[in-house]
PDB file of N, CA and C in Angstrom:
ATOM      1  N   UNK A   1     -43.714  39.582  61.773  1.00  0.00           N
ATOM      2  CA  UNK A   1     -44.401  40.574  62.568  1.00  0.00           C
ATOM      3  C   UNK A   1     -45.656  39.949  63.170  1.00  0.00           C
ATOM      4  N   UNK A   2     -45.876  39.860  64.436  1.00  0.00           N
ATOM      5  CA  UNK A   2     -47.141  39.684  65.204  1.00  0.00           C
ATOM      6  C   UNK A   2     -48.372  40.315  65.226  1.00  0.00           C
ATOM      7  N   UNK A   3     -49.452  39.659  64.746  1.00  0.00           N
ATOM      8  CA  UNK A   3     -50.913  40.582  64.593  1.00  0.00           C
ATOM      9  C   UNK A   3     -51.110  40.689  66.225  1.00  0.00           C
ATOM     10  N   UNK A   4     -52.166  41.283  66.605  1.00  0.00           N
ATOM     11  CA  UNK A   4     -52.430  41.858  68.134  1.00  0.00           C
ATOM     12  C   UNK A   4     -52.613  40.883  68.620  1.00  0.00           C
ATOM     13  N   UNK A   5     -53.176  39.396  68.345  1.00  0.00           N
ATOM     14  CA  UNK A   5     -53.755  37.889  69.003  1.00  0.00           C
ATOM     15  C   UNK A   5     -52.155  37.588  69.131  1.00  0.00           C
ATOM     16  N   UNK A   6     -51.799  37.500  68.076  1.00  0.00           N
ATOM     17  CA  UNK A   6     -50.185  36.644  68.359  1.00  0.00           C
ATOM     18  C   UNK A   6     -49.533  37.415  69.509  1.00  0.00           C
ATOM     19  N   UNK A   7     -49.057  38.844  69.428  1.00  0.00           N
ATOM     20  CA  UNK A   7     -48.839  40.202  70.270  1.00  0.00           C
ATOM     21  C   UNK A   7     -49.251  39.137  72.265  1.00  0.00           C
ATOM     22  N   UNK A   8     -50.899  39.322  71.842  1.00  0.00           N
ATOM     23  CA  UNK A   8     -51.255  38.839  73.047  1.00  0.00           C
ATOM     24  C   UNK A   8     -51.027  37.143  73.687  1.00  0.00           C
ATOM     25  N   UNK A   9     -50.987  36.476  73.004  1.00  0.00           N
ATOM     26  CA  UNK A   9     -50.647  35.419  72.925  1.00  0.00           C
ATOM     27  C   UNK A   9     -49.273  35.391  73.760  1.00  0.00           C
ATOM     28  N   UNK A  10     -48.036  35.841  72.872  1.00  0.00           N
ATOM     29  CA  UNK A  10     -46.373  35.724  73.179  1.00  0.00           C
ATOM     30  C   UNK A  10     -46.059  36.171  74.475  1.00  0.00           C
ATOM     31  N   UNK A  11     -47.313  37.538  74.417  1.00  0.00           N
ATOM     32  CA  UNK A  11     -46.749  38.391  75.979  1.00  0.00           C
ATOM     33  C   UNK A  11     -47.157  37.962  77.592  1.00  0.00           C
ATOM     34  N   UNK A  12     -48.574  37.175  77.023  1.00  0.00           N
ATOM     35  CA  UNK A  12     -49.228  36.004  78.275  1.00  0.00           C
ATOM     36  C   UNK A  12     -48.646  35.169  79.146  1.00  0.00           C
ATOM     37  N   UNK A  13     -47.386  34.809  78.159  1.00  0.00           N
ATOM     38  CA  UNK A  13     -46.515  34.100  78.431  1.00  0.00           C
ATOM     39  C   UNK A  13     -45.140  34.554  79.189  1.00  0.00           C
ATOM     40  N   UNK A  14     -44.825  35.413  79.267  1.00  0.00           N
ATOM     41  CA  UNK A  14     -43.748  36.371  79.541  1.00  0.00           C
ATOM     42  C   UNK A  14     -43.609  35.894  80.775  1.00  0.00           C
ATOM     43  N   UNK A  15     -42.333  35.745  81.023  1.00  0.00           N
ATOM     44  CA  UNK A  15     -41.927  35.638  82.760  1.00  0.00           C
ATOM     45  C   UNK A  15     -42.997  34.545  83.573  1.00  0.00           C
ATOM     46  N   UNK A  16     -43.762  33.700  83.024  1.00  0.00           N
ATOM     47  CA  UNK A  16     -44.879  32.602  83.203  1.00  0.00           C
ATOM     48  C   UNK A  16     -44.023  30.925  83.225  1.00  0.00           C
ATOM     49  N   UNK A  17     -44.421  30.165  84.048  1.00  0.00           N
ATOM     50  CA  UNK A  17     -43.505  28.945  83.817  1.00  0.00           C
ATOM     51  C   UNK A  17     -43.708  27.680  82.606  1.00  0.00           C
ATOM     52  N   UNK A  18     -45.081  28.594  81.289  1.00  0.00           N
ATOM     53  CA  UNK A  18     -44.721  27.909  80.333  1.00  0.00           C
ATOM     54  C   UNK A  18     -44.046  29.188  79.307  1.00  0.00           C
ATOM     55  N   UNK A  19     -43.818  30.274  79.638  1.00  0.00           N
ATOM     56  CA  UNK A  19     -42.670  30.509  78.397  1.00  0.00           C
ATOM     57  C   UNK A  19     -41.610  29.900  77.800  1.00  0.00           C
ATOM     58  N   UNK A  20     -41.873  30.474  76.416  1.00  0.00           N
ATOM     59  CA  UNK A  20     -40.729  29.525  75.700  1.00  0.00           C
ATOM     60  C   UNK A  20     -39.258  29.744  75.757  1.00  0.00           C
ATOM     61  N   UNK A  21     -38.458  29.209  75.051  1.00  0.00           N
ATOM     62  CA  UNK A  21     -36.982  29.789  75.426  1.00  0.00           C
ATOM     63  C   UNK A  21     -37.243  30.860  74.658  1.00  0.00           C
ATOM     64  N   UNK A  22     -35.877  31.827  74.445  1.00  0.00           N
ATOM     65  CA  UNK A  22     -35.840  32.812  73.502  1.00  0.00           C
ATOM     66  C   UNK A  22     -34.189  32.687  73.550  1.00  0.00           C
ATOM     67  N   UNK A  23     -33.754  33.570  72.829  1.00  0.00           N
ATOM     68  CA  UNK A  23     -32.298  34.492  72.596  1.00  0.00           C
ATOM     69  C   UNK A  23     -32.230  35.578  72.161  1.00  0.00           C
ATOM     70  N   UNK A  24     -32.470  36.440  73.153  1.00  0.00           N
ATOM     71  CA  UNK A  24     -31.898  37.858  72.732  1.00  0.00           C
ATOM     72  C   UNK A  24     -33.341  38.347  72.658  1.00  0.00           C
ATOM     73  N   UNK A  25     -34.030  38.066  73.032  1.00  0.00           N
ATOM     74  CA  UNK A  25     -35.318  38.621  73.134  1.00  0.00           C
ATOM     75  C   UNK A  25     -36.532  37.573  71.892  1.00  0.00           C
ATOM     76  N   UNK A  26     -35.733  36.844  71.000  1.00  0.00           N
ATOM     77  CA  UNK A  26     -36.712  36.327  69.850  1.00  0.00           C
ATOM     78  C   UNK A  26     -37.113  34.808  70.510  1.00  0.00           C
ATOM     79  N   UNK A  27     -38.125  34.211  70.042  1.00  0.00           N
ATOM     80  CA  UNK A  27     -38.245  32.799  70.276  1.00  0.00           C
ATOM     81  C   UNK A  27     -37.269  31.926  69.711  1.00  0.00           C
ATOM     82  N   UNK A  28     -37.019  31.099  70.134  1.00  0.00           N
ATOM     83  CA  UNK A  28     -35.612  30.015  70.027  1.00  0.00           C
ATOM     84  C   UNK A  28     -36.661  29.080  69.419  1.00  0.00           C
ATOM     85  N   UNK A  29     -36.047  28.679  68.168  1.00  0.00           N
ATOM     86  CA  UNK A  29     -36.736  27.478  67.861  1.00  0.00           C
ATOM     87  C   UNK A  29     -35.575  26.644  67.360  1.00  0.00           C
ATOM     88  N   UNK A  30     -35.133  25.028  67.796  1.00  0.00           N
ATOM     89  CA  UNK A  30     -33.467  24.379  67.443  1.00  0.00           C
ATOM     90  C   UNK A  30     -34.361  23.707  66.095  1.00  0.00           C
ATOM     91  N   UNK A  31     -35.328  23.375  66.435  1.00  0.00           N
ATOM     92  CA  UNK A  31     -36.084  22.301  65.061  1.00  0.00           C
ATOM     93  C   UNK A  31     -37.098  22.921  64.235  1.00  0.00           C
ATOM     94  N   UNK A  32     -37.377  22.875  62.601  1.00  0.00           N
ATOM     95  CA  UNK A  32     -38.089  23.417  62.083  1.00  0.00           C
ATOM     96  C   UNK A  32     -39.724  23.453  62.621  1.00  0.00           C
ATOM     97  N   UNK A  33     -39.905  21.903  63.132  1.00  0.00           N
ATOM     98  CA  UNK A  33     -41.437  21.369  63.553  1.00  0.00           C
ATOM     99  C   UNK A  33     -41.325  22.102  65.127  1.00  0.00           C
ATOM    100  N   UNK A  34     -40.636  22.485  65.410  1.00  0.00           N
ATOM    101  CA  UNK A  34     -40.647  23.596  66.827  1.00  0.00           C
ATOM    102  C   UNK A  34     -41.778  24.573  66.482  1.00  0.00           C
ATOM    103  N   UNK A  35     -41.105  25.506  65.376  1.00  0.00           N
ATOM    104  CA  UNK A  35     -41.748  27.029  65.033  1.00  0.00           C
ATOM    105  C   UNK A  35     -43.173  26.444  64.484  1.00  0.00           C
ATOM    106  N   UNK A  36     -43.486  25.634  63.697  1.00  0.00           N
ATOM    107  CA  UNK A  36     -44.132  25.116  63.009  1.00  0.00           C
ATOM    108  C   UNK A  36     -45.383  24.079  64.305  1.00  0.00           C
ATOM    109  N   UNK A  37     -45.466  23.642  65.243  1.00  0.00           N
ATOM    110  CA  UNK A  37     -45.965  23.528  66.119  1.00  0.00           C
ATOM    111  C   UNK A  37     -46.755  24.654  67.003  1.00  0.00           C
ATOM    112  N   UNK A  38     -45.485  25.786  66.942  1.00  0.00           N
ATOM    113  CA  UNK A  38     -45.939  26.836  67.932  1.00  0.00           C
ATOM    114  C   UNK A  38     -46.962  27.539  66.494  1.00  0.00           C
ATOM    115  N   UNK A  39     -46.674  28.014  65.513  1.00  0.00           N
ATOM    116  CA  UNK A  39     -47.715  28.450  64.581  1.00  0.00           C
ATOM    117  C   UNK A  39     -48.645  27.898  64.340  1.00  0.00           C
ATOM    118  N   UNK A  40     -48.573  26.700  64.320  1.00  0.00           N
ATOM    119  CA  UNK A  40     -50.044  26.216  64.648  1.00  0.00           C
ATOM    120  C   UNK A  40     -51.369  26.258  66.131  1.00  0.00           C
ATOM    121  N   UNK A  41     -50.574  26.480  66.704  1.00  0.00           N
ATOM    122  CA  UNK A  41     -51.100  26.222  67.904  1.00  0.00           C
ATOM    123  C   UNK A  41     -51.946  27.749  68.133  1.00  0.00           C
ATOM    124  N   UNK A  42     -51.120  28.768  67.893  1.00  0.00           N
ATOM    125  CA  UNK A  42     -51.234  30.274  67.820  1.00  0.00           C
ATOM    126  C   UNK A  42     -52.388  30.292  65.941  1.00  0.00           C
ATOM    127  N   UNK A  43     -52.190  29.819  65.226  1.00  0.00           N
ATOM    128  CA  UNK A  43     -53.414  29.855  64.412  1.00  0.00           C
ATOM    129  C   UNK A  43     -54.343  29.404  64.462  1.00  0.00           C
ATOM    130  N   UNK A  44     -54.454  28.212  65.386  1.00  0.00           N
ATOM    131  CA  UNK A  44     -55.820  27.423  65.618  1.00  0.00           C
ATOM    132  C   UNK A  44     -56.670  28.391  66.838  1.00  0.00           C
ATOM    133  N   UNK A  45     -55.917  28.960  67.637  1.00  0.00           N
ATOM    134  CA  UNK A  45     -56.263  29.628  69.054  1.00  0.00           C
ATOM    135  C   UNK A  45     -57.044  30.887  68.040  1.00  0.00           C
ATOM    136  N   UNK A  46     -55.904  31.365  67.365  1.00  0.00           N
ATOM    137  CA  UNK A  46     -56.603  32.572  66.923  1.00  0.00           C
ATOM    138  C   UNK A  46     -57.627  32.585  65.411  1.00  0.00           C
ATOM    139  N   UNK A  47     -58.266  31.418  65.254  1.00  0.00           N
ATOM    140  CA  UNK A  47     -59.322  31.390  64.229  1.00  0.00           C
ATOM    141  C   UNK A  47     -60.348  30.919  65.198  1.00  0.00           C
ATOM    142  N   UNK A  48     -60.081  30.965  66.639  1.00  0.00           N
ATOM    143  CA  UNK A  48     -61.120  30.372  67.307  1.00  0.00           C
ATOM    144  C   UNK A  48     -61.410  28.813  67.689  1.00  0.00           C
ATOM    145  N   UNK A  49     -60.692  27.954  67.357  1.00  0.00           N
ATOM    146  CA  UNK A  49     -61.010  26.823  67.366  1.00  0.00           C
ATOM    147  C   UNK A  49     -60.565  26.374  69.317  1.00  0.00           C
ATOM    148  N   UNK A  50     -59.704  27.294  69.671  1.00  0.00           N
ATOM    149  CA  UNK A  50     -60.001  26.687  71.410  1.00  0.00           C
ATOM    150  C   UNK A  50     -59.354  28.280  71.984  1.00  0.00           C
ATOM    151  N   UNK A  51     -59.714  28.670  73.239  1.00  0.00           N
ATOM    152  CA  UNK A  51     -59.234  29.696  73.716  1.00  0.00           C
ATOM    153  C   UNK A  51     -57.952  29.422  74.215  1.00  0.00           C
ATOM    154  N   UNK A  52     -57.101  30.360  73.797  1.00  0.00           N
ATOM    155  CA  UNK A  52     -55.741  30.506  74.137  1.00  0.00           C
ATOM    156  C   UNK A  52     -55.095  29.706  75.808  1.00  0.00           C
ATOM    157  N   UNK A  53     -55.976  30.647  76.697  1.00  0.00           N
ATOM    158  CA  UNK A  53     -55.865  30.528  78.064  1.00  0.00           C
ATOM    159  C   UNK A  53     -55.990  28.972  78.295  1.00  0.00           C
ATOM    160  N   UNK A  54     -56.807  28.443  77.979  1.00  0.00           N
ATOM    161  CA  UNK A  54     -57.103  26.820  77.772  1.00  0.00           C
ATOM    162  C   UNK A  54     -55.573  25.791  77.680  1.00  0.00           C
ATOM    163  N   UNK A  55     -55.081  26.104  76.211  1.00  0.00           N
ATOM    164  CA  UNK A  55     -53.858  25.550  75.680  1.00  0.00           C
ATOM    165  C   UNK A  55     -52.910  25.990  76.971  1.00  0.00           C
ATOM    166  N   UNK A  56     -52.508  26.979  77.329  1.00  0.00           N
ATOM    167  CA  UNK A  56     -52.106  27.851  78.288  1.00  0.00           C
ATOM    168  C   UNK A  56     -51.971  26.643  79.416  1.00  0.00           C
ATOM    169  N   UNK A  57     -53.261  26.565  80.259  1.00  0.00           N
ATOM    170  CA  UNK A  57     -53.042  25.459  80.874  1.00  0.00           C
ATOM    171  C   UNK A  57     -52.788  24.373  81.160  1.00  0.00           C
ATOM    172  N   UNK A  58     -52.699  23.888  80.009  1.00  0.00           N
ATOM    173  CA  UNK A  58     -52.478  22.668  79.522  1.00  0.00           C
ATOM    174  C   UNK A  58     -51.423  22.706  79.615  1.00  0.00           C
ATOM    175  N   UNK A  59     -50.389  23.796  78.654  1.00  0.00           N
ATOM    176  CA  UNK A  59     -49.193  23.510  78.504  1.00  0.00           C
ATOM    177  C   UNK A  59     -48.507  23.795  80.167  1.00  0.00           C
ATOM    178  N   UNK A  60     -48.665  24.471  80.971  1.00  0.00           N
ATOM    179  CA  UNK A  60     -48.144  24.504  82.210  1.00  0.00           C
ATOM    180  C   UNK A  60     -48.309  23.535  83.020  1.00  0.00           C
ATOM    181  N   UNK A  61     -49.586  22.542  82.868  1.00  0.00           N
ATOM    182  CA  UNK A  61     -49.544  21.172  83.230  1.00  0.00           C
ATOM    183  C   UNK A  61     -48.584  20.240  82.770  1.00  0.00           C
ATOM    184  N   UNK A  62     -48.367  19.843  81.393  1.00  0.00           N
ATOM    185  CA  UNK A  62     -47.547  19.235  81.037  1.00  0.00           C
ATOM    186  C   UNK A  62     -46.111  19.412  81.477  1.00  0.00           C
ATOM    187  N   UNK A  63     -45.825  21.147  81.374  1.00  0.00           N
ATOM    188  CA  UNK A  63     -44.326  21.271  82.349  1.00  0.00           C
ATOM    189  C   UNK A  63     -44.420  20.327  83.509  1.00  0.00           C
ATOM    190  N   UNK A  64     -45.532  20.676  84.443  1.00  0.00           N
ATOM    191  CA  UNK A  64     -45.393  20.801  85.718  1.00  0.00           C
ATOM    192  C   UNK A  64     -45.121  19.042  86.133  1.00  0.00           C
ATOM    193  N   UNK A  65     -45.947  18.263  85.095  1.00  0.00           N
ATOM    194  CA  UNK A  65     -45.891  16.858  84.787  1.00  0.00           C
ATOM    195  C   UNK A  65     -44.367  16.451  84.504  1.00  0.00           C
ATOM    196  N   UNK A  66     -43.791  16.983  83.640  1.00  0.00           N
ATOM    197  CA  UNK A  66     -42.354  16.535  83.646  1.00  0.00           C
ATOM    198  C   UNK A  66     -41.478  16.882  84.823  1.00  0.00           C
ATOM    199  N   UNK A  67     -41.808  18.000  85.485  1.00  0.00           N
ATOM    200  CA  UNK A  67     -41.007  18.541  86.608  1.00  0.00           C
ATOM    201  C   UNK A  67     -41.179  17.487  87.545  1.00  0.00           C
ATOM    202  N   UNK A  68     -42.693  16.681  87.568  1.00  0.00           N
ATOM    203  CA  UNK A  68     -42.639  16.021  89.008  1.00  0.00           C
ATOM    204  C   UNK A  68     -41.868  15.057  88.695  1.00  0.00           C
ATOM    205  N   UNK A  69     -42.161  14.175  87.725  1.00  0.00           N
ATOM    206  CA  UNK A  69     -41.386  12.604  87.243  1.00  0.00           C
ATOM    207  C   UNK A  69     -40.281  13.026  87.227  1.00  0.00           C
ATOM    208  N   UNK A  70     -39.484  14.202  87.279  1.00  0.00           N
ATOM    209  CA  UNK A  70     -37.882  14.280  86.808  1.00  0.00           C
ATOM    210  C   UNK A  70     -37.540  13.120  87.308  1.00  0.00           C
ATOM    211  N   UNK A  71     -35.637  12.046  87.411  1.00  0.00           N
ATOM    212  CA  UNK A  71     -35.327  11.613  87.476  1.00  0.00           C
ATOM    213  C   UNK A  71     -34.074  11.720  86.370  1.00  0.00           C
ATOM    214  N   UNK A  72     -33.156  10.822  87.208  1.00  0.00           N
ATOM    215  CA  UNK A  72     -31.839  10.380  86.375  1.00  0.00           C
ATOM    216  C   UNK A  72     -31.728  10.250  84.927  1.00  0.00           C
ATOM    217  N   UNK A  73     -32.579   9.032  84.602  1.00  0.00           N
ATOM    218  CA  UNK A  73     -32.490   8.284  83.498  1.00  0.00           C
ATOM    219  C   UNK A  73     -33.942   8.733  82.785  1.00  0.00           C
ATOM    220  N   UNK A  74     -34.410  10.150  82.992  1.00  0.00           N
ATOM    221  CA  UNK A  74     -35.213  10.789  81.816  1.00  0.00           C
ATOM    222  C   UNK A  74     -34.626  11.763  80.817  1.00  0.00           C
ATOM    223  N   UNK A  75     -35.366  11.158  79.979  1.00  0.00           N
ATOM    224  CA  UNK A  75     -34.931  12.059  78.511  1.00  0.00           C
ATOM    225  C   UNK A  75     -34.620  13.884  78.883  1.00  0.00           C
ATOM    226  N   UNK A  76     -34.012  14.190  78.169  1.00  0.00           N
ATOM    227  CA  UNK A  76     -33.199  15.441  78.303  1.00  0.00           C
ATOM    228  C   UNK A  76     -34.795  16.782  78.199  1.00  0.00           C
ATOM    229  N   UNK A  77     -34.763  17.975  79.183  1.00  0.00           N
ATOM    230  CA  UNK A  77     -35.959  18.478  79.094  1.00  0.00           C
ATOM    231  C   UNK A  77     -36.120  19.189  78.055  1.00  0.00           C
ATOM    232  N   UNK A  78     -36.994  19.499  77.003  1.00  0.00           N
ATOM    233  CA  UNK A  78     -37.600  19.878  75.776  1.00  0.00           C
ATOM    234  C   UNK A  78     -38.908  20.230  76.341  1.00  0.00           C
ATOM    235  N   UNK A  79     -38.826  22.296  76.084  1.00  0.00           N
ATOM    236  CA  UNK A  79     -39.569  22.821  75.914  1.00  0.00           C
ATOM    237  C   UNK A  79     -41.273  22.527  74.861  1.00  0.00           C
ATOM    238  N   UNK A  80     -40.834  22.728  73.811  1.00  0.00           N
ATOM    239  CA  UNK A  80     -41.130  22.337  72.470  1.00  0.00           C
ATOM    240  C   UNK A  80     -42.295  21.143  72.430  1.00  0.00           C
ATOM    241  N   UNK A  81     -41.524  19.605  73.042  1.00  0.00           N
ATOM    242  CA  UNK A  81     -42.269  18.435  73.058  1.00  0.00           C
ATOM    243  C   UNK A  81     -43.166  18.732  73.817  1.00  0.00           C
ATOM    244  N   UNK A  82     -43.153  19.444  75.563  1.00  0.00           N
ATOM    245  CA  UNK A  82     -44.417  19.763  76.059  1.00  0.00           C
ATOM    246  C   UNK A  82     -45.062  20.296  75.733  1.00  0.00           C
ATOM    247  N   UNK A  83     -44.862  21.364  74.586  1.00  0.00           N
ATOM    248  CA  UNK A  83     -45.871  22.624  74.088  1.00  0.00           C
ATOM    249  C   UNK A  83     -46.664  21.554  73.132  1.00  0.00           C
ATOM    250  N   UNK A  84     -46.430  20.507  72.688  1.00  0.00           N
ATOM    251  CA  UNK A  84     -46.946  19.491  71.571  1.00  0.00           C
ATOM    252  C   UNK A  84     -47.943  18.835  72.190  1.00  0.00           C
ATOM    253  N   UNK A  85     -47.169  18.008  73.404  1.00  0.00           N
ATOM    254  CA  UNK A  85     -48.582  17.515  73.923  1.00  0.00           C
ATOM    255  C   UNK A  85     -49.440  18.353  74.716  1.00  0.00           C
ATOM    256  N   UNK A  86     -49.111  19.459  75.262  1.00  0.00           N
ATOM    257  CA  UNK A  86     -50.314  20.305  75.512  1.00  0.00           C
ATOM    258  C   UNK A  86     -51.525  20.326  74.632  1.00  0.00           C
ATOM    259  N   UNK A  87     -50.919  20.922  73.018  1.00  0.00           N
ATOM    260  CA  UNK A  87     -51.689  21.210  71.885  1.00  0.00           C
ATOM    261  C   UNK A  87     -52.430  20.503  71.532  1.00  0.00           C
ATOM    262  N   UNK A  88     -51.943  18.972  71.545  1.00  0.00           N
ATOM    263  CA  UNK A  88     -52.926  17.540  71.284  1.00  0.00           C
ATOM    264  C   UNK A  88     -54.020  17.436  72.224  1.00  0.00           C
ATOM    265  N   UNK A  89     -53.627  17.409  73.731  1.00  0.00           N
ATOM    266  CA  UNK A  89     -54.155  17.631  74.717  1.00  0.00           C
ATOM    267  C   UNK A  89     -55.662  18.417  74.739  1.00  0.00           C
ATOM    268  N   UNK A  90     -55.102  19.868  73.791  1.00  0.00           N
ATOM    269  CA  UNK A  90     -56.365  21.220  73.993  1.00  0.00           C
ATOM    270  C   UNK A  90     -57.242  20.403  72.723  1.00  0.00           C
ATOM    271  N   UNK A  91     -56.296  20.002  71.723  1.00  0.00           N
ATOM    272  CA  UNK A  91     -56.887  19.840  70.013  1.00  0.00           C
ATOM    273  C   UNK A  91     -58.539  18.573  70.747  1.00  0.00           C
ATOM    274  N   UNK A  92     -57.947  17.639  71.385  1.00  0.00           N
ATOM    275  CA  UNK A  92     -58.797  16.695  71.658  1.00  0.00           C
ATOM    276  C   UNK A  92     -60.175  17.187  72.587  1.00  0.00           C
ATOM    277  N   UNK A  93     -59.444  18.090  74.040  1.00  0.00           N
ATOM    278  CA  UNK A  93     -60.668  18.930  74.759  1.00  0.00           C
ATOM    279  C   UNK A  93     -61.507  19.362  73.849  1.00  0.00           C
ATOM    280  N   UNK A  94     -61.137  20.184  72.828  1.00  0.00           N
ATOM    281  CA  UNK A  94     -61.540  20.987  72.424  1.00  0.00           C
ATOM    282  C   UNK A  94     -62.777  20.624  71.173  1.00  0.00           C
ATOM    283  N   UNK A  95     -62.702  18.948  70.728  1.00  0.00           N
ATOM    284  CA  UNK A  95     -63.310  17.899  70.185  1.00  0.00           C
ATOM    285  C   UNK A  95     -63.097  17.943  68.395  1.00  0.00           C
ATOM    286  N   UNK A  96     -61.807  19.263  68.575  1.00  0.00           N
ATOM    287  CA  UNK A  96     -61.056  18.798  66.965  1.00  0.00           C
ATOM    288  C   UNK A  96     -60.458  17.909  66.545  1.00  0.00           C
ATOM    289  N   UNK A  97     -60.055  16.852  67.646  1.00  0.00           N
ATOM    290  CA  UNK A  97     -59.242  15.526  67.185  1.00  0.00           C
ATOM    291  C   UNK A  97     -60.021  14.882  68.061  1.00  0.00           C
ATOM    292  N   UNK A  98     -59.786  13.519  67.687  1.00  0.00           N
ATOM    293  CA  UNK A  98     -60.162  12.176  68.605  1.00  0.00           C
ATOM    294  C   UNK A  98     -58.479  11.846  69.348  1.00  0.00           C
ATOM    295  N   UNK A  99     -59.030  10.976  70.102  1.00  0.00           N
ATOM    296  CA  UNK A  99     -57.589  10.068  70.723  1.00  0.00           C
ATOM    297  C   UNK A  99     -56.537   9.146  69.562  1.00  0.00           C
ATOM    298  N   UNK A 100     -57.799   8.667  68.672  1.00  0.00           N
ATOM    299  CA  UNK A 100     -56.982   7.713  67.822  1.00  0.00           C
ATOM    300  C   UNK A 100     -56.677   8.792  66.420  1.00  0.00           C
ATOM    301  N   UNK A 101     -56.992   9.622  66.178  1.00  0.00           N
ATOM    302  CA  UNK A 101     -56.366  10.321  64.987  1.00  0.00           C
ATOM    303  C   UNK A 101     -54.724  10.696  66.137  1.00  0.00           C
ATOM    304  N   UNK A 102     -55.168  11.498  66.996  1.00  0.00           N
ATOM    305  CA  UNK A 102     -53.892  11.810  68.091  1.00  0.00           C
ATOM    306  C   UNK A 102     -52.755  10.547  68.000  1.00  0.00           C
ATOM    307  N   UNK A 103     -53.219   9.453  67.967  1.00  0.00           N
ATOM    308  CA  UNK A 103     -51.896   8.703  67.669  1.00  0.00           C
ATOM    309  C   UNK A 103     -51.811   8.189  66.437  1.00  0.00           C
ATOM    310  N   UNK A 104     -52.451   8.599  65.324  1.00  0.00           N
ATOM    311  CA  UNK A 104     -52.273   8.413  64.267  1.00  0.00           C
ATOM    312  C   UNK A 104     -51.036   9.950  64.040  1.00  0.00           C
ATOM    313  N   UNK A 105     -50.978  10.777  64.494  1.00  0.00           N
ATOM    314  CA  UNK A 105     -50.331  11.992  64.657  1.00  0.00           C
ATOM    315  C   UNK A 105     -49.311  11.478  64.732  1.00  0.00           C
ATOM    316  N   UNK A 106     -49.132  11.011  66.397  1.00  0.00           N
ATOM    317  CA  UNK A 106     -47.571  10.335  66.890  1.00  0.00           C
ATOM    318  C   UNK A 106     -46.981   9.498  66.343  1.00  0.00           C
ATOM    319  N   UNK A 107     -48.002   8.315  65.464  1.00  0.00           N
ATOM    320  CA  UNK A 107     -47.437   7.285  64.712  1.00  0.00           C
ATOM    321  C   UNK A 107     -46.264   8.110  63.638  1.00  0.00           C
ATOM    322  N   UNK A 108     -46.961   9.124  62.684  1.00  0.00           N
ATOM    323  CA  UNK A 108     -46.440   9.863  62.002  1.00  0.00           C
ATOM    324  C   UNK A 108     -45.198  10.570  62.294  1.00  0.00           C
ATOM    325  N   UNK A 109     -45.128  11.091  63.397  1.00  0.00           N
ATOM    326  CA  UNK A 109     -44.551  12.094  64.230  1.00  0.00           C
ATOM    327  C   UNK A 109     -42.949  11.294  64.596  1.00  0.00           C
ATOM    328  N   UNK A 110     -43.365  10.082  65.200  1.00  0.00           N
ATOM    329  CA  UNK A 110     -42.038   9.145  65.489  1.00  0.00           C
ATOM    330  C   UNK A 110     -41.690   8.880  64.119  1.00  0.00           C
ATOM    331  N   UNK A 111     -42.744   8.199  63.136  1.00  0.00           N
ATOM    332  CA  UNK A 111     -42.032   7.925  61.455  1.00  0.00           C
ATOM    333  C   UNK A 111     -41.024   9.074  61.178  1.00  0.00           C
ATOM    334  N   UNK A 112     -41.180  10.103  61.166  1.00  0.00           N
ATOM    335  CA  UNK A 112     -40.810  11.226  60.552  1.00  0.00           C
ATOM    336  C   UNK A 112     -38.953  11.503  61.506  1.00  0.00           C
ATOM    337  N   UNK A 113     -39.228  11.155  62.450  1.00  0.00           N
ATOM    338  CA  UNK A 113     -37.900  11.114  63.409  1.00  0.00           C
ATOM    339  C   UNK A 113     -36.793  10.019  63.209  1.00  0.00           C
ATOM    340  N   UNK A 114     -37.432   8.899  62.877  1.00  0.00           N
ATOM    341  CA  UNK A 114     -36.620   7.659  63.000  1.00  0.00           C
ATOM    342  C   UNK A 114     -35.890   7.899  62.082  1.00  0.00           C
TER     343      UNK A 114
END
């Protein structure tokens, strides 16, 4: 169940070109670190640590960034991964991370994949 921030948060997004997928009306998440990305992102926003609208932009940049580079021989499009680097993106604006913890993240992030 959504408190009124989350509520406002999900619905910001609605019909917007960073909404997330859904099915059937719920958020689609294929990977556990999907849901688990987006809850973070939505708990950090809503304890205050960066304004929503902020991440927001970010993440519609990052779409808009993959939309331009499209091409042949790019990786398959993932919602999810842009909502990630948005988040890193806001986490760093926002002066909760540095650049090098951020790829101490990714270092982790690829470990955890391979």
């Amino acid at each position: 169940m959504f408190t009124r921030f989350e509520e406002y948060a999900a619905s910001s997004m609605l019909g917007q070109p960073d909404s997330p997928p859904r099915l059937q009306g719920k958020f689609l998440f294929d990977k556990p670190w999907e849901r688990e990305v987006f809850g973070v992102a939505l708990s950090l926003s809503k304890a205050g640590y960066f304004e929503w609208e902020a991440f927001r932009q970010n993440l519609i940049e990052s779409i808009a960034e993959w939309e331009d580079g499209y091409c042949a021989g790019q990786p398959r499009w993932n919602y999810y991964e842009r909502f990630f680097l948005a988040l890193k993106k806001t986490l760093v604006e926002a002066g909760l991370l540095s650049a090098a913890e951020i790829a101490a993240i990714d270092g982790a992030f690829v470990t955890a994949n391979a």
